[in-house]
PDB file of N, CA and C in Angstrom:
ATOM      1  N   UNK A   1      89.302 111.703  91.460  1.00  0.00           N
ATOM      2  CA  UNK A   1      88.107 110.941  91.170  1.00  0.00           C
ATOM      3  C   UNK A   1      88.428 109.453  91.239  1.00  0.00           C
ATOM      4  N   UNK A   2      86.932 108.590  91.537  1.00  0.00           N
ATOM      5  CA  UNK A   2      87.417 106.831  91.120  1.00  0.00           C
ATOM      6  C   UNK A   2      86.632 106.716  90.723  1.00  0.00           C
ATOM      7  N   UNK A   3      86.726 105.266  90.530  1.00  0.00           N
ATOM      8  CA  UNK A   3      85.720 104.239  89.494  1.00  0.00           C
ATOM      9  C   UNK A   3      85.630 103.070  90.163  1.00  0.00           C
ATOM     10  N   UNK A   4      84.844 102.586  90.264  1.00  0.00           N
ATOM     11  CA  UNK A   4      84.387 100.898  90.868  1.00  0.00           C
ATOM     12  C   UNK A   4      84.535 100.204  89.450  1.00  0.00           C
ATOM     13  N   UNK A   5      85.261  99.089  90.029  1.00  0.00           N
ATOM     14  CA  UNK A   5      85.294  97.637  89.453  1.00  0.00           C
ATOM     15  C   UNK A   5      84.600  96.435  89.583  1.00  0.00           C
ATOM     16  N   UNK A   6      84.378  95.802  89.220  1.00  0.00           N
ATOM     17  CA  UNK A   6      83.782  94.562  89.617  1.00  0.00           C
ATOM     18  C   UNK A   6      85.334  93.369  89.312  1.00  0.00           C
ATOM     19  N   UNK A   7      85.322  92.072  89.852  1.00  0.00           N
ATOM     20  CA  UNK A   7      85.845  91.326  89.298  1.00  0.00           C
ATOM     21  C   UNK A   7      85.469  89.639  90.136  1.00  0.00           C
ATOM     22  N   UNK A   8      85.438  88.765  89.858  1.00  0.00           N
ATOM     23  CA  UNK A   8      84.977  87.984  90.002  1.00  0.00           C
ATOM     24  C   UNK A   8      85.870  86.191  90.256  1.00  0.00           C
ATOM     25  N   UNK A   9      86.086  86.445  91.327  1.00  0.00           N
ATOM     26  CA  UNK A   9      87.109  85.383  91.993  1.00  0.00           C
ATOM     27  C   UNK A   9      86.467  84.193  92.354  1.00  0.00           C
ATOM     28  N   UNK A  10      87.062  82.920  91.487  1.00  0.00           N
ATOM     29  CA  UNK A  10      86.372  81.322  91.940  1.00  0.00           C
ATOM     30  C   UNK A  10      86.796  81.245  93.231  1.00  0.00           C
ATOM     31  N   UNK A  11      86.340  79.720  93.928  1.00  0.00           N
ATOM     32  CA  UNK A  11      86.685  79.444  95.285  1.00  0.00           C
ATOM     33  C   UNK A  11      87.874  78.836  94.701  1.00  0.00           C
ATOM     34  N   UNK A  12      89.249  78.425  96.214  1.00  0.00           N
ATOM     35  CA  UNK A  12      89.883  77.384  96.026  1.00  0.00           C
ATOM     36  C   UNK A  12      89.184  75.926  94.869  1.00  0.00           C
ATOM     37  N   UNK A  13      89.905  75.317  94.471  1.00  0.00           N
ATOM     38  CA  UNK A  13      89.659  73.701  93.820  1.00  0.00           C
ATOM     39  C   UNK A  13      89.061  73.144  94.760  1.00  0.00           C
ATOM     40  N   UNK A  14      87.900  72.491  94.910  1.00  0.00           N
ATOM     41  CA  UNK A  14      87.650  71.767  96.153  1.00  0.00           C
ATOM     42  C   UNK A  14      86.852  72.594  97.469  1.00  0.00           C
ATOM     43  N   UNK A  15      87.232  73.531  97.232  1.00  0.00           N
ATOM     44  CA  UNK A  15      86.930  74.662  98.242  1.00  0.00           C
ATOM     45  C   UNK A  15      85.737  75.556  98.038  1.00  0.00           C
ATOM     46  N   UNK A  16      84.854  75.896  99.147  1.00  0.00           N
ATOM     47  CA  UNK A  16      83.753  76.984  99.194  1.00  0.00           C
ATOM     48  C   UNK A  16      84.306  78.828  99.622  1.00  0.00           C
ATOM     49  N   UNK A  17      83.461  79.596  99.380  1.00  0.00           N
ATOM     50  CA  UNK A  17      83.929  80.828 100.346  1.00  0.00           C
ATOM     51  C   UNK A  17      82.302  80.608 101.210  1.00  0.00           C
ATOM     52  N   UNK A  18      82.192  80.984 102.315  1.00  0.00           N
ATOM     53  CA  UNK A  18      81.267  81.157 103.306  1.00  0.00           C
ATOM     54  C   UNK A  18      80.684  82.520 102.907  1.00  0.00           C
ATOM     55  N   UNK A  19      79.331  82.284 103.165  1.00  0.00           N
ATOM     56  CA  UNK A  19      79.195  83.255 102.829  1.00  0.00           C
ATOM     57  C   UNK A  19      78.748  85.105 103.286  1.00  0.00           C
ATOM     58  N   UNK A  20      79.716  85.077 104.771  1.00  0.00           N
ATOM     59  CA  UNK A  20      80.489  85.927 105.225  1.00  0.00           C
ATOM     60  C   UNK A  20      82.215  86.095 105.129  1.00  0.00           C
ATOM     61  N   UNK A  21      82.817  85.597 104.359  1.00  0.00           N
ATOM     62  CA  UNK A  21      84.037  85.376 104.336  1.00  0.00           C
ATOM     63  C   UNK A  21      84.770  87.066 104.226  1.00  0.00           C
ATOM     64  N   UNK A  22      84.139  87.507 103.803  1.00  0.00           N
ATOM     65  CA  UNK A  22      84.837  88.915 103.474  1.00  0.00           C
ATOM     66  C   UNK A  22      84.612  89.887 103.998  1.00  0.00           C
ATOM     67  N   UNK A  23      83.760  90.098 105.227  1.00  0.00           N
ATOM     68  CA  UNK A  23      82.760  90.965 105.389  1.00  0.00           C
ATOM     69  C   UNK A  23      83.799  91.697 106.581  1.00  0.00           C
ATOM     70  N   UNK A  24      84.832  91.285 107.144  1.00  0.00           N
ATOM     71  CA  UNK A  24      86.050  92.175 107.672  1.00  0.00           C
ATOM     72  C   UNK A  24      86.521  92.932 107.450  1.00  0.00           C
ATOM     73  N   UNK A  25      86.786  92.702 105.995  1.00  0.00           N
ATOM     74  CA  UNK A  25      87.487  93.456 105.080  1.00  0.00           C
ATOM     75  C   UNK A  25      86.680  94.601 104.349  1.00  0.00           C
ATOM     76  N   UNK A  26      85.305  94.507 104.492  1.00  0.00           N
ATOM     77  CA  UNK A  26      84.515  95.959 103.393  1.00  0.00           C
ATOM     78  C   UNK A  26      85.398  97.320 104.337  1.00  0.00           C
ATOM     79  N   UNK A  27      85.660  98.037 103.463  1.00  0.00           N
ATOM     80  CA  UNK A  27      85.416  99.565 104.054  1.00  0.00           C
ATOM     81  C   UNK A  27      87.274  99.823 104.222  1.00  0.00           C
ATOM     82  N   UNK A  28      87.861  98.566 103.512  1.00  0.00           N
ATOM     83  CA  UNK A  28      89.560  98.604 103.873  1.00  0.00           C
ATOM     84  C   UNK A  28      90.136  98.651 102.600  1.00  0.00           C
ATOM     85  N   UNK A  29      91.119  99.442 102.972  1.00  0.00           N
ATOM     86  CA  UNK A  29      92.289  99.665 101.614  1.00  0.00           C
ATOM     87  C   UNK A  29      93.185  98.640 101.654  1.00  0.00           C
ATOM     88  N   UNK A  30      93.437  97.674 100.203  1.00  0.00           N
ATOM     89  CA  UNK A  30      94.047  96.738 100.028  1.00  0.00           C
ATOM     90  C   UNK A  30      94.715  97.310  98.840  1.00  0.00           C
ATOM     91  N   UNK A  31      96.132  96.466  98.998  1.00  0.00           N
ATOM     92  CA  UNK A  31      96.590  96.203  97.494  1.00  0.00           C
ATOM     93  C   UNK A  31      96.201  95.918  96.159  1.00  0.00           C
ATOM     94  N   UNK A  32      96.428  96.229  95.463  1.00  0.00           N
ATOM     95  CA  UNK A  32      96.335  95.808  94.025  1.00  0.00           C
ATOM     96  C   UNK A  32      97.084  95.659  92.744  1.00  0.00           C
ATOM     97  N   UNK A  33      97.146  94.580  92.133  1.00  0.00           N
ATOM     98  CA  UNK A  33      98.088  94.607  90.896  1.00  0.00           C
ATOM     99  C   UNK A  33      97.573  93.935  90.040  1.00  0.00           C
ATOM    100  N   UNK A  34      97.794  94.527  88.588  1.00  0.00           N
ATOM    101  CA  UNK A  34      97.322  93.717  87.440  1.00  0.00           C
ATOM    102  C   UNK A  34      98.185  92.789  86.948  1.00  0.00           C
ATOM    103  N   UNK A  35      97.941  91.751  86.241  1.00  0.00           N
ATOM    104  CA  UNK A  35      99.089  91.032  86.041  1.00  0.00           C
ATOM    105  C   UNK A  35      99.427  91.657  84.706  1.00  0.00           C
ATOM    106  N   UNK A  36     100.728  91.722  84.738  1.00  0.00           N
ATOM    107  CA  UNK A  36     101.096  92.493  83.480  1.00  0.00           C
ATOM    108  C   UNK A  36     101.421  93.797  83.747  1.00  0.00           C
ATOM    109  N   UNK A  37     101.535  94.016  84.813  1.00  0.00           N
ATOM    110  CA  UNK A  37     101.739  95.503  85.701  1.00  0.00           C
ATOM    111  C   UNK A  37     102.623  95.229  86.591  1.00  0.00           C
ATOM    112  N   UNK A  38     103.540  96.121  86.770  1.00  0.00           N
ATOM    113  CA  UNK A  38     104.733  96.126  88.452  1.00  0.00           C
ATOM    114  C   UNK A  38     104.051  97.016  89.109  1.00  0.00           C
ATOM    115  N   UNK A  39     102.985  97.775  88.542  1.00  0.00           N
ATOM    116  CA  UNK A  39     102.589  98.444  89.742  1.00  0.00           C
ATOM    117  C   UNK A  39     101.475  98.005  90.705  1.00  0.00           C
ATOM    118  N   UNK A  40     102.122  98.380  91.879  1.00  0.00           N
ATOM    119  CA  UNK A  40     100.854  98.136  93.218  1.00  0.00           C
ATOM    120  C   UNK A  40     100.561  99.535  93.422  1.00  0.00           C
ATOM    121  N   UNK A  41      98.646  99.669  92.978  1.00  0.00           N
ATOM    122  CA  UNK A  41      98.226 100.558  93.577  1.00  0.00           C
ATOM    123  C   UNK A  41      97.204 100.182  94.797  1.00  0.00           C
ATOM    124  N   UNK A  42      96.142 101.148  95.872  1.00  0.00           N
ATOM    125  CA  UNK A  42      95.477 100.980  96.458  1.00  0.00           C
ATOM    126  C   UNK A  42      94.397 101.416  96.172  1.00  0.00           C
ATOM    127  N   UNK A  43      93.702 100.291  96.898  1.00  0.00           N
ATOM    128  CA  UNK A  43      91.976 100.059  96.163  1.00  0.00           C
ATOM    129  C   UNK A  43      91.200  99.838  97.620  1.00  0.00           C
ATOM    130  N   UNK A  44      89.885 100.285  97.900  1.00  0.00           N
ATOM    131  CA  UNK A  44      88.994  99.774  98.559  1.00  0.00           C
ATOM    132  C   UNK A  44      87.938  99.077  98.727  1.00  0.00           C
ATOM    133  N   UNK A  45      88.072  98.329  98.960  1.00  0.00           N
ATOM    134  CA  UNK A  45      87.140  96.881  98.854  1.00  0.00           C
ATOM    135  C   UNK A  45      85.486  97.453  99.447  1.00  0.00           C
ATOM    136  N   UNK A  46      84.715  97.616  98.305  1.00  0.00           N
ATOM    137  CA  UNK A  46      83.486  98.224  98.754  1.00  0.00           C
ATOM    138  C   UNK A  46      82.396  97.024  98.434  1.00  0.00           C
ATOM    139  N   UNK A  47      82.853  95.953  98.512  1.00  0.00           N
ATOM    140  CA  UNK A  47      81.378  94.714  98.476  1.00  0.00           C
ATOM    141  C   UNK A  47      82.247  93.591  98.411  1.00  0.00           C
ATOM    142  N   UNK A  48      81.796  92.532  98.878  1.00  0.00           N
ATOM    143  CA  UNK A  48      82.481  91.278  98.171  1.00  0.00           C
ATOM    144  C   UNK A  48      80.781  89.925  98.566  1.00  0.00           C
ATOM    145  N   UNK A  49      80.533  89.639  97.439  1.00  0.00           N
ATOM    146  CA  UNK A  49      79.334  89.217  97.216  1.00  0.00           C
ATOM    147  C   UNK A  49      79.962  87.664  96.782  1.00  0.00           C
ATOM    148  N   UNK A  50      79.308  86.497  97.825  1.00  0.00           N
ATOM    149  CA  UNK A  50      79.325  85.089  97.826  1.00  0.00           C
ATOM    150  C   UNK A  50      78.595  85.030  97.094  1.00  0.00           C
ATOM    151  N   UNK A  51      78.928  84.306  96.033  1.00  0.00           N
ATOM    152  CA  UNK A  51      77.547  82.942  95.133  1.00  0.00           C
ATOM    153  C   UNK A  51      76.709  82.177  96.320  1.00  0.00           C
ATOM    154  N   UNK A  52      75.457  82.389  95.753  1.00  0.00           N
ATOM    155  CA  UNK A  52      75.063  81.362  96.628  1.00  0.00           C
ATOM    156  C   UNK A  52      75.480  79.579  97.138  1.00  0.00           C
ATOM    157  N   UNK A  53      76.176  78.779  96.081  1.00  0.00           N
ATOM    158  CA  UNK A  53      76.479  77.987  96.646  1.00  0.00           C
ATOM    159  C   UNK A  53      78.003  78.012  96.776  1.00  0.00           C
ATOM    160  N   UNK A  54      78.879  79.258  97.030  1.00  0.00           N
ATOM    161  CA  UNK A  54      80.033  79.799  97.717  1.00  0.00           C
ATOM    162  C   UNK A  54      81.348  78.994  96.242  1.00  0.00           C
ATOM    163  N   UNK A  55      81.207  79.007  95.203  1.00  0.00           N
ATOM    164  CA  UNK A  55      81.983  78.696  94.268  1.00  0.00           C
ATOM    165  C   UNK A  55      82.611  79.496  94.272  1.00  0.00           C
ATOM    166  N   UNK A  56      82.243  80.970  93.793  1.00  0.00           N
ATOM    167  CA  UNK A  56      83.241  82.238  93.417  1.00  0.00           C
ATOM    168  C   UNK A  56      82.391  83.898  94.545  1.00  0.00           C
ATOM    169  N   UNK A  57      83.139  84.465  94.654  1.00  0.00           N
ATOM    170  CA  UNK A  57      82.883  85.762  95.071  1.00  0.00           C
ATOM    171  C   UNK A  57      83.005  86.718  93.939  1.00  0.00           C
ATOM    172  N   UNK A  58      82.095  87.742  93.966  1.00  0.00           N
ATOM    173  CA  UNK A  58      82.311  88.928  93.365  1.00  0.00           C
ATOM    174  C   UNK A  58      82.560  90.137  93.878  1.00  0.00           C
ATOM    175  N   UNK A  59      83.904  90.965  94.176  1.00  0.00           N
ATOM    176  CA  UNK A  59      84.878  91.820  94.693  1.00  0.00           C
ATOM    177  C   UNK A  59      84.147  93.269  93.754  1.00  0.00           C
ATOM    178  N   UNK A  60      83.866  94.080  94.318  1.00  0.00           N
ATOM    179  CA  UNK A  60      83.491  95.555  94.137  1.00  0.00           C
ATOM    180  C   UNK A  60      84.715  96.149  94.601  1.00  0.00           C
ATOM    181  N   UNK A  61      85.893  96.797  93.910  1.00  0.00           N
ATOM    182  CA  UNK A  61      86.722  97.488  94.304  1.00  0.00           C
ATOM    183  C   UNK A  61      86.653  99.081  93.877  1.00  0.00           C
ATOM    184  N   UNK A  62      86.896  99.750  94.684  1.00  0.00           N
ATOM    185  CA  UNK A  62      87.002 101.383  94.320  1.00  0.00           C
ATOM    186  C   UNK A  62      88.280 102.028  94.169  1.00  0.00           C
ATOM    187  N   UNK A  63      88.939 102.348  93.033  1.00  0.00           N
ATOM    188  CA  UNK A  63      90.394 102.572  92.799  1.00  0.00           C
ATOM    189  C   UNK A  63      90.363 104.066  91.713  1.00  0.00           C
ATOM    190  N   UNK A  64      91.531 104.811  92.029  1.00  0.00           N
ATOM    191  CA  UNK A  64      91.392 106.088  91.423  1.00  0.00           C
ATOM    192  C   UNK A  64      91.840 105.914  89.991  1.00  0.00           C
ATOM    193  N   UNK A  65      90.774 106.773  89.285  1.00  0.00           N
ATOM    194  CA  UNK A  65      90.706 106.498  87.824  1.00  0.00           C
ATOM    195  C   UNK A  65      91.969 106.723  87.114  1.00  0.00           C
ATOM    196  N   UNK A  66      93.110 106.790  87.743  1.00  0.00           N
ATOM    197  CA  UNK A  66      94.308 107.171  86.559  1.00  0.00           C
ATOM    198  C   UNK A  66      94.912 105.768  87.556  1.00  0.00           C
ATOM    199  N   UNK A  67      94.954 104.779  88.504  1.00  0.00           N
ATOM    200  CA  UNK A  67      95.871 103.324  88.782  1.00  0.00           C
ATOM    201  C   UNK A  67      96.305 102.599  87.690  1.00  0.00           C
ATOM    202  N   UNK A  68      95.281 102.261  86.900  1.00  0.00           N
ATOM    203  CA  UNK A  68      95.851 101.804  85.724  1.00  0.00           C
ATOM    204  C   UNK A  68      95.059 101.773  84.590  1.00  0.00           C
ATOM    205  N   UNK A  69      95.520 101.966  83.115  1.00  0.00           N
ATOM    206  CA  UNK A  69      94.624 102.653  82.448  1.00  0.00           C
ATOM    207  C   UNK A  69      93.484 101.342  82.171  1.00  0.00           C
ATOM    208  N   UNK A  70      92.315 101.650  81.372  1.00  0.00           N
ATOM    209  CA  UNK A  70      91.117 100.777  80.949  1.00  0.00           C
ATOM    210  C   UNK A  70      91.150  99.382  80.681  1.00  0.00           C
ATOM    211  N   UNK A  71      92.014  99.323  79.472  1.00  0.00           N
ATOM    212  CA  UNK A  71      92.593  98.455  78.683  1.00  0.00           C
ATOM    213  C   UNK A  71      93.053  97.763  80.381  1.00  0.00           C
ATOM    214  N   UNK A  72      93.622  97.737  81.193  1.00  0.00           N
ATOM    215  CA  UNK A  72      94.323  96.717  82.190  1.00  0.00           C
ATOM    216  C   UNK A  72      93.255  95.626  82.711  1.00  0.00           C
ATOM    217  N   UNK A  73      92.351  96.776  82.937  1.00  0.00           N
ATOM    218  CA  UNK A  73      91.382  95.931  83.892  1.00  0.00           C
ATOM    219  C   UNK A  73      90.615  94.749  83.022  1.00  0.00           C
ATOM    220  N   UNK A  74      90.395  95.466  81.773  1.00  0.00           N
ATOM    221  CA  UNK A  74      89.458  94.593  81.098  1.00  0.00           C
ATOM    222  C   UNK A  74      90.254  93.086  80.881  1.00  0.00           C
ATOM    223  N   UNK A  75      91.642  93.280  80.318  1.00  0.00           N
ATOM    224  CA  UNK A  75      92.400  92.019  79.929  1.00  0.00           C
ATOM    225  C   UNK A  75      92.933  91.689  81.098  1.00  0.00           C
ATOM    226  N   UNK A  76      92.431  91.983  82.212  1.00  0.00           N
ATOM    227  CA  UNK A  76      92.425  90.813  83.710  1.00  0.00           C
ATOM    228  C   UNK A  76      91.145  90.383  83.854  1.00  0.00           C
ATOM    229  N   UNK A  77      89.887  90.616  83.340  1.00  0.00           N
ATOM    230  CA  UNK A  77      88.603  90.151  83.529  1.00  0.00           C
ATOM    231  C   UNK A  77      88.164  91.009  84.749  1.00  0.00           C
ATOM    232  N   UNK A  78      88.567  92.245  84.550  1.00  0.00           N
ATOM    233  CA  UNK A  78      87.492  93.340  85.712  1.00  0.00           C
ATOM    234  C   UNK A  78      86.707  93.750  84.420  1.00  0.00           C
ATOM    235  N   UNK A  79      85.095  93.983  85.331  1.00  0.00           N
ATOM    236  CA  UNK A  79      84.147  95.258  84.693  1.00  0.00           C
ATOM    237  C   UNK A  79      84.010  96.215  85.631  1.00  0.00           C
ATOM    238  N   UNK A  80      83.592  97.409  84.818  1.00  0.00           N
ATOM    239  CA  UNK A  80      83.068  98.245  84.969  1.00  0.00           C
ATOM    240  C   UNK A  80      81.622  98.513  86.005  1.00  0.00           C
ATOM    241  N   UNK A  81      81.764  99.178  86.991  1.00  0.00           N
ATOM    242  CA  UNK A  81      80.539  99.499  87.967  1.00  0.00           C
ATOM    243  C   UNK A  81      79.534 100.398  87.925  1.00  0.00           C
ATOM    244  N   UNK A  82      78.700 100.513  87.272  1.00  0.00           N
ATOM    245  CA  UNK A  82      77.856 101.441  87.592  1.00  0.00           C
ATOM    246  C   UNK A  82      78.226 102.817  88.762  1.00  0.00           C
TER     247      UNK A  82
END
């Protein structure tokens, strides 16, 4: 089984994301690590949603429910997906 994440990435300092910047990447298995974790598991990037004026993106990742337990995601600032 998985679970979708949400998590929510500013732009560079100074910097915009476009707001196609990610759209290569939907539908691909990427890395992942929590900080506070040695482990790299794999996740699939199922949205990545520009702010409208391209400050931060919001990353929809899909990762299998035992990668890392609850408690990880939350004290990195992931939520929970519908």
């Amino acid at each position: 089984m998985t679970r979708k994440v949400k998590y929510v990435q500013p732009a560079p300092s100074g910097g915009t994301f476009a707001p196609d910047a990610f759209a290569h990447q939907i539908g691909r298995t990427l890395p992942l690590t929590l900080e506070g974790s040695s482990a790299e598991r794999d996740c699939v990037l199922v949205a990545a949603q520009v702010s409208g004026d391209g400050q931060s993106v919001e990353f929809t990742l899909e990762v299998d429910d035992d990668a890392f337990p609850s408690s990880a995601y939350q004290a990195n600032g992931f939520g929970f997906a519908e």
